[in-house]
N, C-alpha and C. Protein backbone atom coordinates (compact mmCIF):
# COMPACT_ATOMS: atom_id res chain seq x y z
N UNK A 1 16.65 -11.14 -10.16
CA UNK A 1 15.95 -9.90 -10.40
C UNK A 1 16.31 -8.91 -9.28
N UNK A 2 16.82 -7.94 -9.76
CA UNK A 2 17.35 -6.28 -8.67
C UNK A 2 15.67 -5.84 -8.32
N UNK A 3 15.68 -5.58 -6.82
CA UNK A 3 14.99 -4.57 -6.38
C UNK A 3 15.03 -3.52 -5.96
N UNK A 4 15.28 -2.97 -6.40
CA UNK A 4 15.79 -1.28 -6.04
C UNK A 4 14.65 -0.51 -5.78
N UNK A 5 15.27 0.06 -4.65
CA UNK A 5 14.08 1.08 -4.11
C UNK A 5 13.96 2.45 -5.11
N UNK A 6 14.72 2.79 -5.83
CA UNK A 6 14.78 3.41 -6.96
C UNK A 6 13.31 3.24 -7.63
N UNK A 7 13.25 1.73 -8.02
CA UNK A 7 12.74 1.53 -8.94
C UNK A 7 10.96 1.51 -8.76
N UNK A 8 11.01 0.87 -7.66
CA UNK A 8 9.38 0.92 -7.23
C UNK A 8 9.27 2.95 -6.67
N UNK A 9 9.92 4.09 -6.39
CA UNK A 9 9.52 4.98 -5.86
C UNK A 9 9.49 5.54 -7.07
N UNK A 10 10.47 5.19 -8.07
CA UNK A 10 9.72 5.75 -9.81
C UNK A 10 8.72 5.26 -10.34
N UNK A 11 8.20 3.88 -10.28
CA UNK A 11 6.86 3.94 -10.58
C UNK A 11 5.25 4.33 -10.11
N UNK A 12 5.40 3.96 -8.13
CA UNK A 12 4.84 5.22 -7.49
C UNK A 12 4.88 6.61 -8.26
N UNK A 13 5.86 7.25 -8.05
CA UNK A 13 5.68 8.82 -8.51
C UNK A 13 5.18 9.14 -9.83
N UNK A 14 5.56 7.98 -10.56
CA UNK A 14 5.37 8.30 -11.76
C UNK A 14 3.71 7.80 -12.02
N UNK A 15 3.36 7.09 -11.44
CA UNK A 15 2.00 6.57 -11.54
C UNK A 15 0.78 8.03 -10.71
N UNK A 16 1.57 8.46 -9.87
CA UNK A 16 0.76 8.92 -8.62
C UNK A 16 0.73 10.96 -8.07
N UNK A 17 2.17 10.75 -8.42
CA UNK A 17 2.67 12.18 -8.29
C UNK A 17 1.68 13.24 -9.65
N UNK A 18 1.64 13.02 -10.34
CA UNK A 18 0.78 14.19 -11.69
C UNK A 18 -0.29 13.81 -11.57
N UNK A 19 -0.78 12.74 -10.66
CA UNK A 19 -2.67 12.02 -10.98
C UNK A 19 -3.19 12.88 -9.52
N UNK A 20 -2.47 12.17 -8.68
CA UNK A 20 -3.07 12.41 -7.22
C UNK A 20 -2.36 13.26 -6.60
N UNK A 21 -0.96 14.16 -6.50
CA UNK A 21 -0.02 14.84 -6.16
C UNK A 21 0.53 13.95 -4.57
N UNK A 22 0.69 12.49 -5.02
CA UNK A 22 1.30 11.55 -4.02
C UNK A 22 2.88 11.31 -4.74
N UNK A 23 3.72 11.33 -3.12
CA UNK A 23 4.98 10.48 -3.98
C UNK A 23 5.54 9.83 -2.91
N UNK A 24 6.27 8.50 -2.95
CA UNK A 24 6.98 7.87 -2.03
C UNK A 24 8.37 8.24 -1.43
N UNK A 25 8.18 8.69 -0.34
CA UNK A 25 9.60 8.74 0.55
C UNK A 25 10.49 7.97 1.57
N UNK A 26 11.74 7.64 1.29
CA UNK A 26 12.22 7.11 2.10
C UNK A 26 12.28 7.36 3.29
N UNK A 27 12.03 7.36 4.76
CA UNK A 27 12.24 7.81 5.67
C UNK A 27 12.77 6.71 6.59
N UNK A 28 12.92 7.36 7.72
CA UNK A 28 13.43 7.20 9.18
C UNK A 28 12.96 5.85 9.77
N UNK A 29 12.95 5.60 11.08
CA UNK A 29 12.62 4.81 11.87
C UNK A 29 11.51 4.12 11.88
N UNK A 30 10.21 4.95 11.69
CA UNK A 30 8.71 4.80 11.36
C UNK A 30 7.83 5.44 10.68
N UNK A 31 7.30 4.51 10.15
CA UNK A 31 6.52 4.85 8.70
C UNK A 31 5.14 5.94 8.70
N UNK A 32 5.18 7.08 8.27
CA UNK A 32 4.18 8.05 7.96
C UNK A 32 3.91 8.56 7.09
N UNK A 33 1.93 9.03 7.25
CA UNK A 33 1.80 9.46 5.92
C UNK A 33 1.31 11.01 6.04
N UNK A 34 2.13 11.65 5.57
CA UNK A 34 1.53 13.53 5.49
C UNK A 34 0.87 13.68 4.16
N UNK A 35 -0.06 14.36 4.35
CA UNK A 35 -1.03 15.38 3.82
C UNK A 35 -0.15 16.89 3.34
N UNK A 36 -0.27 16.59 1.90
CA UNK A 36 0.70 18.42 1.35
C UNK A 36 0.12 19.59 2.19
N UNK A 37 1.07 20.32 2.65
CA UNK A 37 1.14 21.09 3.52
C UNK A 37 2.19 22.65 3.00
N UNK A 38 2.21 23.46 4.06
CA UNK A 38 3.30 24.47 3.95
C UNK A 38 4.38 23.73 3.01
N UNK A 39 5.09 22.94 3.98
CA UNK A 39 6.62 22.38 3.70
C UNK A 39 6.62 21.66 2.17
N UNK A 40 5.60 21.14 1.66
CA UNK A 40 5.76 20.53 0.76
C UNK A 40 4.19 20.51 0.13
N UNK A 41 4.53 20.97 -1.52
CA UNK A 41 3.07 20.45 -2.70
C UNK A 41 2.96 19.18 -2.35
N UNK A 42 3.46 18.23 -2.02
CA UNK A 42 3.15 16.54 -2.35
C UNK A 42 2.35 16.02 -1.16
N UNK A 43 1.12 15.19 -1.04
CA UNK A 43 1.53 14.46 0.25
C UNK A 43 2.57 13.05 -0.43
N UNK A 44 2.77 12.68 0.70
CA UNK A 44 3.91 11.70 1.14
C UNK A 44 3.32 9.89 2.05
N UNK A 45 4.14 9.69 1.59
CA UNK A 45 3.90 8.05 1.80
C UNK A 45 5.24 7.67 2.35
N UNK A 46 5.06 7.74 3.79
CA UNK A 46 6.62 7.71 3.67
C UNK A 46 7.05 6.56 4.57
N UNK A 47 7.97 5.75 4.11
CA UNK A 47 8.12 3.83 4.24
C UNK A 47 9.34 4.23 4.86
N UNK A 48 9.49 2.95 6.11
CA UNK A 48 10.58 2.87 7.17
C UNK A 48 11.68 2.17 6.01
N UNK A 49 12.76 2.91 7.19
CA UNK A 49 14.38 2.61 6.74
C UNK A 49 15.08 1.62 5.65
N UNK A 50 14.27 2.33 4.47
CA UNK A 50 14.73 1.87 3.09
C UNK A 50 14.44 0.27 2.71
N UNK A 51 13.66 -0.03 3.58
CA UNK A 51 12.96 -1.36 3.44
C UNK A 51 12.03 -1.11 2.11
N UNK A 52 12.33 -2.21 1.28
CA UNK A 52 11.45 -2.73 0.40
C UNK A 52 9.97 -3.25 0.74
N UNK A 53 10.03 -3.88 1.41
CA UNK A 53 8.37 -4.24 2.13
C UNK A 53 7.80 -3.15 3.21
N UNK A 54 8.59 -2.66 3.68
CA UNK A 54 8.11 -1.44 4.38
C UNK A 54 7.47 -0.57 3.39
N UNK A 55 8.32 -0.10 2.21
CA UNK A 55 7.71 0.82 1.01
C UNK A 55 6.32 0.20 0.56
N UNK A 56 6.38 -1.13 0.32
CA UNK A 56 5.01 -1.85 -0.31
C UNK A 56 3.87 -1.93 0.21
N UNK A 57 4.35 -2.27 1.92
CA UNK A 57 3.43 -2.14 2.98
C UNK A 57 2.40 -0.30 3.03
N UNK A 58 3.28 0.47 2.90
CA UNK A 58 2.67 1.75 3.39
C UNK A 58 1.91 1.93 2.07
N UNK A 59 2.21 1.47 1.04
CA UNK A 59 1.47 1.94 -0.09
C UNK A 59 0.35 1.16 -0.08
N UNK A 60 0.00 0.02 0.68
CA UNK A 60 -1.09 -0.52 0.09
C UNK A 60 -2.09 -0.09 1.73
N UNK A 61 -1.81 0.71 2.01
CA UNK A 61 -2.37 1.27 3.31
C UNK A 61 -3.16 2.51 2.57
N UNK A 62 -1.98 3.30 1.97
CA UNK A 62 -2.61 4.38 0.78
C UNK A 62 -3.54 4.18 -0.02
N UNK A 63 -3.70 3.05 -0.82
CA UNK A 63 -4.02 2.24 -1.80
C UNK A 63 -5.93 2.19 -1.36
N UNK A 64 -5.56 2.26 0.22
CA UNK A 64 -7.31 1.80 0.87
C UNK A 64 -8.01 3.02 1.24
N UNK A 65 -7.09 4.14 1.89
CA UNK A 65 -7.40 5.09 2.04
C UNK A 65 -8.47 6.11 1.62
N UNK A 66 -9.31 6.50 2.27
CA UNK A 66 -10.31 7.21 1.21
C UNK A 66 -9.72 8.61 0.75
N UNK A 67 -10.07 9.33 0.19
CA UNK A 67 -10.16 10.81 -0.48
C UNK A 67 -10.10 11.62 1.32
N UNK A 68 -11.23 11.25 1.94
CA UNK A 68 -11.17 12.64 3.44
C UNK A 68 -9.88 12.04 4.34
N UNK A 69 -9.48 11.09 4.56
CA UNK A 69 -8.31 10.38 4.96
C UNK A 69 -6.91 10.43 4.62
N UNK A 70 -7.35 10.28 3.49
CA UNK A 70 -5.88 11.31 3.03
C UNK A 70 -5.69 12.74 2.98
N UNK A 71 -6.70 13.62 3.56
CA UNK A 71 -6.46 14.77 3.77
C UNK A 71 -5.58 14.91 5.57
N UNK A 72 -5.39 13.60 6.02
CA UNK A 72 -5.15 13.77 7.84
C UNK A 72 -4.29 13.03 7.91
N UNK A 73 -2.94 13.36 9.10
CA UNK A 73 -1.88 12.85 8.78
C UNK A 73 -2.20 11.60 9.59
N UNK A 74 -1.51 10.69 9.40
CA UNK A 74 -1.72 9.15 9.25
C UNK A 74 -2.72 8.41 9.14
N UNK A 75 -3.41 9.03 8.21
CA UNK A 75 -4.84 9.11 7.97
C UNK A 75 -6.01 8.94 8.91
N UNK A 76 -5.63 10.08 9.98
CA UNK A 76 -6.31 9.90 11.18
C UNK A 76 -6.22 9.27 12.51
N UNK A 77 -5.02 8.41 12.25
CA UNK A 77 -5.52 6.74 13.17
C UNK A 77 -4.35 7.01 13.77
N UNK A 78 -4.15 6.32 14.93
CA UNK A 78 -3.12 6.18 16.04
C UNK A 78 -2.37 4.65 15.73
N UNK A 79 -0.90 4.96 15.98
CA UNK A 79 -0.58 3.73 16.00
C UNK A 79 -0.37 3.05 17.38
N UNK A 80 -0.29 1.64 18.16
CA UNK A 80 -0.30 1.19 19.37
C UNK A 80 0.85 0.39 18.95
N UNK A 81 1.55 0.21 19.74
CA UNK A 81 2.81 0.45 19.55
C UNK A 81 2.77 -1.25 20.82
N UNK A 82 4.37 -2.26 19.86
CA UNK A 82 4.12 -3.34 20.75
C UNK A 82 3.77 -3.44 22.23
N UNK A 83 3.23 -4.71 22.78
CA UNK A 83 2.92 -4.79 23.56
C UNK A 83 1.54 -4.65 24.12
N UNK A 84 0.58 -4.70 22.68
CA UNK A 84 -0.83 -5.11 22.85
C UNK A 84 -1.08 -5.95 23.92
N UNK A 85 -2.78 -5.91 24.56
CA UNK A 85 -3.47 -6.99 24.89
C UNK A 85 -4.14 -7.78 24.15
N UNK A 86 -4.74 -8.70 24.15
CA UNK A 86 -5.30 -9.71 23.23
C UNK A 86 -6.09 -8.56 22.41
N UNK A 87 -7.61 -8.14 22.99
CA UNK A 87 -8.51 -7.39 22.57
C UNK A 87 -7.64 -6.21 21.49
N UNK A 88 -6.50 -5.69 21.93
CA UNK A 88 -6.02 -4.79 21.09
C UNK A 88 -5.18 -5.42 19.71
N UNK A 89 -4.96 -6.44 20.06
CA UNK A 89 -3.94 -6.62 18.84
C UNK A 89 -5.07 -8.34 18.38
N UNK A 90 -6.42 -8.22 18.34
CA UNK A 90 -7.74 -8.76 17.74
C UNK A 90 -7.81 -7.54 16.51
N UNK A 91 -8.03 -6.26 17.33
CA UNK A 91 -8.40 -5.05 16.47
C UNK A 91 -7.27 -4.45 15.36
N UNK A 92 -5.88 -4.75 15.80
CA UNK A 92 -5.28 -4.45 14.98
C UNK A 92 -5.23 -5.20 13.82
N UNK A 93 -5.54 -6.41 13.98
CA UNK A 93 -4.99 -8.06 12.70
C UNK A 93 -6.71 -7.35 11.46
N UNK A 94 -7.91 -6.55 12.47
CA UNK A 94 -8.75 -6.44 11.64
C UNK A 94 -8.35 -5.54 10.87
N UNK A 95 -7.73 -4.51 11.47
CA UNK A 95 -7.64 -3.36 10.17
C UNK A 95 -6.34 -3.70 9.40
N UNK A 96 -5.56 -5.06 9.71
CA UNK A 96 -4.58 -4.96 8.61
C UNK A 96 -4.86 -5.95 8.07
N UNK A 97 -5.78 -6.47 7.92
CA UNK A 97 -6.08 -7.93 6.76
C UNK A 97 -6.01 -6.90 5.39
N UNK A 98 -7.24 -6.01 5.36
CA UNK A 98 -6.71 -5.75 3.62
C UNK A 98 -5.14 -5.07 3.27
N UNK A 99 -5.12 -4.23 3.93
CA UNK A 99 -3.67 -3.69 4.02
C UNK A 99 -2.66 -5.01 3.27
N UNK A 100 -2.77 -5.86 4.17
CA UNK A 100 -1.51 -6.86 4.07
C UNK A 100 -1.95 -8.04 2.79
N UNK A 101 -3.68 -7.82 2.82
CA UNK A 101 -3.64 -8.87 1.35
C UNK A 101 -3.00 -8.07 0.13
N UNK A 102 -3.30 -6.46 0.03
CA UNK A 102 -2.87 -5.93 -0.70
C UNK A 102 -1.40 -5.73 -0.97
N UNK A 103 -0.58 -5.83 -0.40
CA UNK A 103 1.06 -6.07 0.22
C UNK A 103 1.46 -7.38 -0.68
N UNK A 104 0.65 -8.61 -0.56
CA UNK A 104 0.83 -10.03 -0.61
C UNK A 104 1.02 -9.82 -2.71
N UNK A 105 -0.19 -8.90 -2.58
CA UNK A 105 -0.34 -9.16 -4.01
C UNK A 105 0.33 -8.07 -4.84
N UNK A 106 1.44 -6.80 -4.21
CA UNK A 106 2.12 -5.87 -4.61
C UNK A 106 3.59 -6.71 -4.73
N UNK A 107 3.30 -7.66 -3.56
CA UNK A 107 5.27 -8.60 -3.29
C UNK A 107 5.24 -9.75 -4.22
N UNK A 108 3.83 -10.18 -5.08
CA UNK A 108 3.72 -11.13 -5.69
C UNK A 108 4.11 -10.77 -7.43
N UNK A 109 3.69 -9.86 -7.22
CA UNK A 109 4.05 -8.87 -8.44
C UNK A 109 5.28 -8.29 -9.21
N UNK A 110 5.72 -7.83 -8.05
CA UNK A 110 7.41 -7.75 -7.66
C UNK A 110 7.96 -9.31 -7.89
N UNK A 111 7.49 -10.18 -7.78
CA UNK A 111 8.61 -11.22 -7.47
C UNK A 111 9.05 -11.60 -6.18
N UNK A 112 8.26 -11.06 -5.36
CA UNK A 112 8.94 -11.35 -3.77
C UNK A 112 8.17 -12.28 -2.90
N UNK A 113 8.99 -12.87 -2.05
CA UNK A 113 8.49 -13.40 -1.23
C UNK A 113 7.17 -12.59 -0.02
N UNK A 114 6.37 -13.35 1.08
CA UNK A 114 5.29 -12.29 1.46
C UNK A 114 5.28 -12.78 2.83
N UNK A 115 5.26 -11.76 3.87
CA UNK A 115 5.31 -12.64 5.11
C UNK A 115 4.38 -11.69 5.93
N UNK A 116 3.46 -12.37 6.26
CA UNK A 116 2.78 -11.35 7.06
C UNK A 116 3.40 -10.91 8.30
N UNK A 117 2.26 -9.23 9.10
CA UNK A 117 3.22 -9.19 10.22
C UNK A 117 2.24 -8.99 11.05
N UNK A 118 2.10 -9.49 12.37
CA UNK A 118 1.32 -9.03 13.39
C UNK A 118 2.31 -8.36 14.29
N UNK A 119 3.00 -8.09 14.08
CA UNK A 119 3.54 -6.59 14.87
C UNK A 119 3.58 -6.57 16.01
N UNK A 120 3.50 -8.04 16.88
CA UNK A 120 3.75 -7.41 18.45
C UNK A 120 4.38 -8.41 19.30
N UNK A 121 5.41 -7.88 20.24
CA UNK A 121 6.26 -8.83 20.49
C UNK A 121 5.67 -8.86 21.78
N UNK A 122 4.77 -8.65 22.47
CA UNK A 122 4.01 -8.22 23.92
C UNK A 122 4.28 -9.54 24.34
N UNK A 123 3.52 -10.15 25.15
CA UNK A 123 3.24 -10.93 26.42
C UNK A 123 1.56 -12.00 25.30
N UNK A 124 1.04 -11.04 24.62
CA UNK A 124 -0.47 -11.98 23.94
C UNK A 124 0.17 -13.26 23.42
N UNK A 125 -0.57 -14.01 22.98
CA UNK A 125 -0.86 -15.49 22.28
C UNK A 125 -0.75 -14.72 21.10
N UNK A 126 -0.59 -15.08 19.78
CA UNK A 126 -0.59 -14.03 18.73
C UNK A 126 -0.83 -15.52 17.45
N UNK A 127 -2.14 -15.92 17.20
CA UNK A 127 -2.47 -16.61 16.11
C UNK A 127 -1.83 -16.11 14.63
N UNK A 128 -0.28 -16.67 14.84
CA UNK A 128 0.11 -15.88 13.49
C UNK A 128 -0.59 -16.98 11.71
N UNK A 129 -0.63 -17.93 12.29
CA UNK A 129 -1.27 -18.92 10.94
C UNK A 129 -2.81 -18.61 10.60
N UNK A 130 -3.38 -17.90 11.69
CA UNK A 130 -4.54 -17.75 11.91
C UNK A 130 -4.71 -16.38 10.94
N UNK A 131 -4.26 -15.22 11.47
CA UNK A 131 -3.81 -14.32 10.44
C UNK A 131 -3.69 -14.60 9.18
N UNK A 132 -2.38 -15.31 9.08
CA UNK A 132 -1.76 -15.49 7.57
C UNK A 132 -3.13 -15.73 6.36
N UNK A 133 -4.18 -16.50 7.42
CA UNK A 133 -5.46 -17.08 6.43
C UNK A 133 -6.03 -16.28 6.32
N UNK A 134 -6.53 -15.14 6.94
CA UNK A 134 -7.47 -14.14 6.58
C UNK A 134 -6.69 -13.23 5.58
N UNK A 135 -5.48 -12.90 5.86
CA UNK A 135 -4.90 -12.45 4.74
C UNK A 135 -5.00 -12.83 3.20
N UNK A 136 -4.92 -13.98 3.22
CA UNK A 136 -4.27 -14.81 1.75
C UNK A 136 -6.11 -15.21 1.62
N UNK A 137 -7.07 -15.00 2.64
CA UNK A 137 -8.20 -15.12 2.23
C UNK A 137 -8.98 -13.86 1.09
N UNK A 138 -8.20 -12.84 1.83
CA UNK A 138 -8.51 -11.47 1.38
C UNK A 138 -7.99 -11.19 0.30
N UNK A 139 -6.39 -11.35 0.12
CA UNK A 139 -6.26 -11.80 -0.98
C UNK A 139 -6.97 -12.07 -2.36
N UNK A 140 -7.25 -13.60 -2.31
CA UNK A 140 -8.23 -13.93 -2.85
C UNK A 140 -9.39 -13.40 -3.52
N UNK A 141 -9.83 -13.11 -2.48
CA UNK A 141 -11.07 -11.76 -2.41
C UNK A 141 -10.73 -10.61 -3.46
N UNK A 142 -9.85 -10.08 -3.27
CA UNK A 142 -9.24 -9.27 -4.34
C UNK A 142 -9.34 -9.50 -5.55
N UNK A 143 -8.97 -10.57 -5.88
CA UNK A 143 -8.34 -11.24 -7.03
C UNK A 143 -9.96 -11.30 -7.79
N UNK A 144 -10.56 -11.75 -6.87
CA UNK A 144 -11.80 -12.01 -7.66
C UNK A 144 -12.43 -11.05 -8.16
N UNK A 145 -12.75 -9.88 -7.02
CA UNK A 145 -13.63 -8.70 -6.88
C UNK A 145 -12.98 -7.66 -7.39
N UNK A 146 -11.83 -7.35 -7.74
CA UNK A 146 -11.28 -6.46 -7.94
C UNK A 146 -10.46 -5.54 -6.89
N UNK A 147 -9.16 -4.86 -7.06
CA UNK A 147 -8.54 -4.62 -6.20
C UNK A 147 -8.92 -2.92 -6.30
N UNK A 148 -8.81 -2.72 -5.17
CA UNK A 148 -9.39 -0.72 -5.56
C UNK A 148 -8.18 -0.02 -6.33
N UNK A 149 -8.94 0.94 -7.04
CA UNK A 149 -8.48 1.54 -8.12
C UNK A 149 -6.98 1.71 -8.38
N UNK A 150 -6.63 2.66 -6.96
CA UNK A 150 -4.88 2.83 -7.19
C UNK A 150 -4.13 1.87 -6.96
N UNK A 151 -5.05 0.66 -6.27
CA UNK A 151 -4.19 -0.63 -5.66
C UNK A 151 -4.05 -1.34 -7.46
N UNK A 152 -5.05 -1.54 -8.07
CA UNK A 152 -4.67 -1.71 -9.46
C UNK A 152 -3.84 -1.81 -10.35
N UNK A 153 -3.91 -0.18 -10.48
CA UNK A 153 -2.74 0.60 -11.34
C UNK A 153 -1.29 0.08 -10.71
N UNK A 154 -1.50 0.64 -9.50
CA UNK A 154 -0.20 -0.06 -8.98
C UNK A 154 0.48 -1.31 -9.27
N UNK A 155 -0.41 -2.40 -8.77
CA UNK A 155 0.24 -3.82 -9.54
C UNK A 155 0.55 -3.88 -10.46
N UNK A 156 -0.15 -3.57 -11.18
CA UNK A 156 -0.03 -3.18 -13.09
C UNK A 156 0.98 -2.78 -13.51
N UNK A 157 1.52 -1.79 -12.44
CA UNK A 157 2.93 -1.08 -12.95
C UNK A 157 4.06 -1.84 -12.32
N UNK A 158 3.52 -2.41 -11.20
CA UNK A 158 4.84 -3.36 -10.68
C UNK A 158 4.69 -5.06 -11.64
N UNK A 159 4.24 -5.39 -12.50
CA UNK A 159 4.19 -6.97 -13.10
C UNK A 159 4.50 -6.33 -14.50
N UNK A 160 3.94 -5.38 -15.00
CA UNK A 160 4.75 -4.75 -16.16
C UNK A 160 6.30 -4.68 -16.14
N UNK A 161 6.94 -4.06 -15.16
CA UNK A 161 8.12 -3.86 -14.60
C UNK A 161 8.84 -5.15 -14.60
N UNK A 162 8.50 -5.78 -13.21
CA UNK A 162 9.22 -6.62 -12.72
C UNK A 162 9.06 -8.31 -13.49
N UNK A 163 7.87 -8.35 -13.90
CA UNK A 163 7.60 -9.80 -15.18
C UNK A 163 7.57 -9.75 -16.19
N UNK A 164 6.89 -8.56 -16.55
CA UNK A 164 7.52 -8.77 -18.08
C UNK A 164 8.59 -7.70 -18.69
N UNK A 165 9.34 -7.00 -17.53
CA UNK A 165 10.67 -6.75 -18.16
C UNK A 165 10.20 -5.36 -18.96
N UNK A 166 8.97 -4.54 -18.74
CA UNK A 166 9.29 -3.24 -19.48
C UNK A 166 9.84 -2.57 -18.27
N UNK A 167 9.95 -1.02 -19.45
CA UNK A 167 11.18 0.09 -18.92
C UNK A 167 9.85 0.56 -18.13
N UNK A 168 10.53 1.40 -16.92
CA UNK A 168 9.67 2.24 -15.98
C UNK A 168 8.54 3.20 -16.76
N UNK A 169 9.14 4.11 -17.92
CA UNK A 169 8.07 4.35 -18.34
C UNK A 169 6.39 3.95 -18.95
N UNK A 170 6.77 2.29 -19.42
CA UNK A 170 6.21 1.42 -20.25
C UNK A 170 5.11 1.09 -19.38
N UNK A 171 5.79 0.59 -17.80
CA UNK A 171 4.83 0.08 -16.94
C UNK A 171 4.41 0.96 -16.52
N UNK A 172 5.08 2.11 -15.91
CA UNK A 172 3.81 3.55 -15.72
C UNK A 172 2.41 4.02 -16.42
N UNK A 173 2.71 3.55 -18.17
CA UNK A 173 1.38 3.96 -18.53
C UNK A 173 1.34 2.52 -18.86
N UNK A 174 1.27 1.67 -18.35
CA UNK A 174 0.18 0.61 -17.81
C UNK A 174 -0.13 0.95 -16.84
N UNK A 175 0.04 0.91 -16.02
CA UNK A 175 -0.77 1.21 -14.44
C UNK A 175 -2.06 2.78 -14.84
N UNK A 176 -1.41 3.63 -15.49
CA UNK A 176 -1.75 4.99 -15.76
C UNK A 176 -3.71 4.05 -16.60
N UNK A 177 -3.38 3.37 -17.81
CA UNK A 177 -4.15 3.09 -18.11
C UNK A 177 -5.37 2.44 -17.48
N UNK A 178 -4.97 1.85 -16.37
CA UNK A 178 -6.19 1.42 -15.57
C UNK A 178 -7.15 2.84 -14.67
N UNK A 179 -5.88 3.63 -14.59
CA UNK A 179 -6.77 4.77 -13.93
C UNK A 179 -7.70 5.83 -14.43
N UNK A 180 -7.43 6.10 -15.86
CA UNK A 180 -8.06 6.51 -16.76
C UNK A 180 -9.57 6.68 -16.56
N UNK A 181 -10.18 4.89 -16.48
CA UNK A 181 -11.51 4.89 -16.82
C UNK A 181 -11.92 5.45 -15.45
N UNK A 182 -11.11 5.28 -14.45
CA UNK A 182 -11.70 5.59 -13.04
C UNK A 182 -12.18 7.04 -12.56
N UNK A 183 -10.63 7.87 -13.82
CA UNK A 183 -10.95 9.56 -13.44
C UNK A 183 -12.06 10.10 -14.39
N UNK A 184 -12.10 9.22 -15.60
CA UNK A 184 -13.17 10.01 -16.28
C UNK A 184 -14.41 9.54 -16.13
N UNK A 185 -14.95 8.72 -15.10
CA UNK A 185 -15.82 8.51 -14.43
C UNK A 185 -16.50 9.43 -13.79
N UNK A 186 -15.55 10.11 -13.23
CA UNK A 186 -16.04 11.42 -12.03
C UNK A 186 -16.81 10.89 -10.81
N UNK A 187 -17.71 11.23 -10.83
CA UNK A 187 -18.85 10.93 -9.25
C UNK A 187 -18.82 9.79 -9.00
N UNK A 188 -19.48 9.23 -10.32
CA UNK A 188 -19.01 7.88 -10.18
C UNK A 188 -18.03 7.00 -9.33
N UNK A 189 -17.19 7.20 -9.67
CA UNK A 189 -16.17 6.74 -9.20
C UNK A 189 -16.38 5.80 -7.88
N UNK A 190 -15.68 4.65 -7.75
CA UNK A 190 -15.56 3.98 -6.36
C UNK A 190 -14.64 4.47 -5.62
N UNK A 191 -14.75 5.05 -4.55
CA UNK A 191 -13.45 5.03 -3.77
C UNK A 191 -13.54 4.40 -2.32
N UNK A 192 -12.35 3.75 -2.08
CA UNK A 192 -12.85 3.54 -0.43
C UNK A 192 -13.25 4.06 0.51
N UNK A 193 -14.00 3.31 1.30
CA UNK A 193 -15.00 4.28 2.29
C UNK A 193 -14.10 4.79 3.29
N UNK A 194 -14.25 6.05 3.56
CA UNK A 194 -13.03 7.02 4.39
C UNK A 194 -13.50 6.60 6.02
């Protein structure tokens, strides 16, 4: 099975770009997310150096994001950059458990293999099995409870695609169809807490 980055940034856009005015970009060195601005109608999701899991990764970061969060570029938050202390890279493994269960179950979808990442090559002890479980716990969690709305659609459009072999359009309005009940909900609506 081909993975082409083609192929997952057409079902992103096509899922995301006319709903939410989101679209996936290839970029540079490190991964950011802008808020539409002057330079551009779209915001942007934009995944390091044409990596496939980099692309999957940033989307399921999006995926959690609330509505006021995605109005701020990297949705507010600072990145710390290797070379954590324990206490710091404790805090980082917390805010990327859903991130990365959501990843697990976008690469599972796809057909891909899933490797978590604790991200730091510092001097800490770094419980990577320890991780891996809260992940694949969260996971889980997902599976049961439901995955948030665009994280949904999304899968939907990547197992349409990639398992059962429809055309990009086919799996787009699958994914499209899960979002439906969510927009004509209105107030309603769940979204993650910003």
């Amino acid at each position: 099975m081909s993975h082409r980055l083609e192929d997952v940034i057409a079902l992103f856009d096509g899922l995301f770009q006319p709903t939410i005015k989101t679209r996936l970009v290839r970029g540079g060195d490190e991964p950011l997310y802008l808020p539409a601005d002057a330079q551009s109608p779209w915001h942007r999701v934009i995944f390091a150096r044409g990596f496939f899991a980099s692309a999957l990764h940033e989307i399921s970061h999006w995926c959690i994001a609330g509505a006021r969060r995605r109005e701020l570029e990297d949705y507010g938050y600072w990145y710390l950059p290797d070379g954590r202390d324990a206490d710091q890279q404790r805090q980082f493994e917390s805010v990327e458990v859903a991130p990365q269960a959501l990843e697990r179950l976008f690469a599972e979808a796809c057909g891909l293999p899933f490797n978590v990442s604790v991200d730091n090559l510092g001097e800490v002890q770094v419980d990577r099995e320890g991780f891996r479980a809260r992940v694949e716990a969260r996971a889980e969690r997902y599976l049961r409870e439901g995955l948030p709305p665009r994280a949904a659609a999304f899968r939907r459009a990547l197992a349409a695609f990639y398992h059962e072999g429809e055309s990009r359009e086919t799996a787009v309005a699958a994914g499209r169809a899960l979002l439906e009940p969510v927009a004509s909900a209105g107030s309603r609506r769940l979204e993650t807490v910003d």
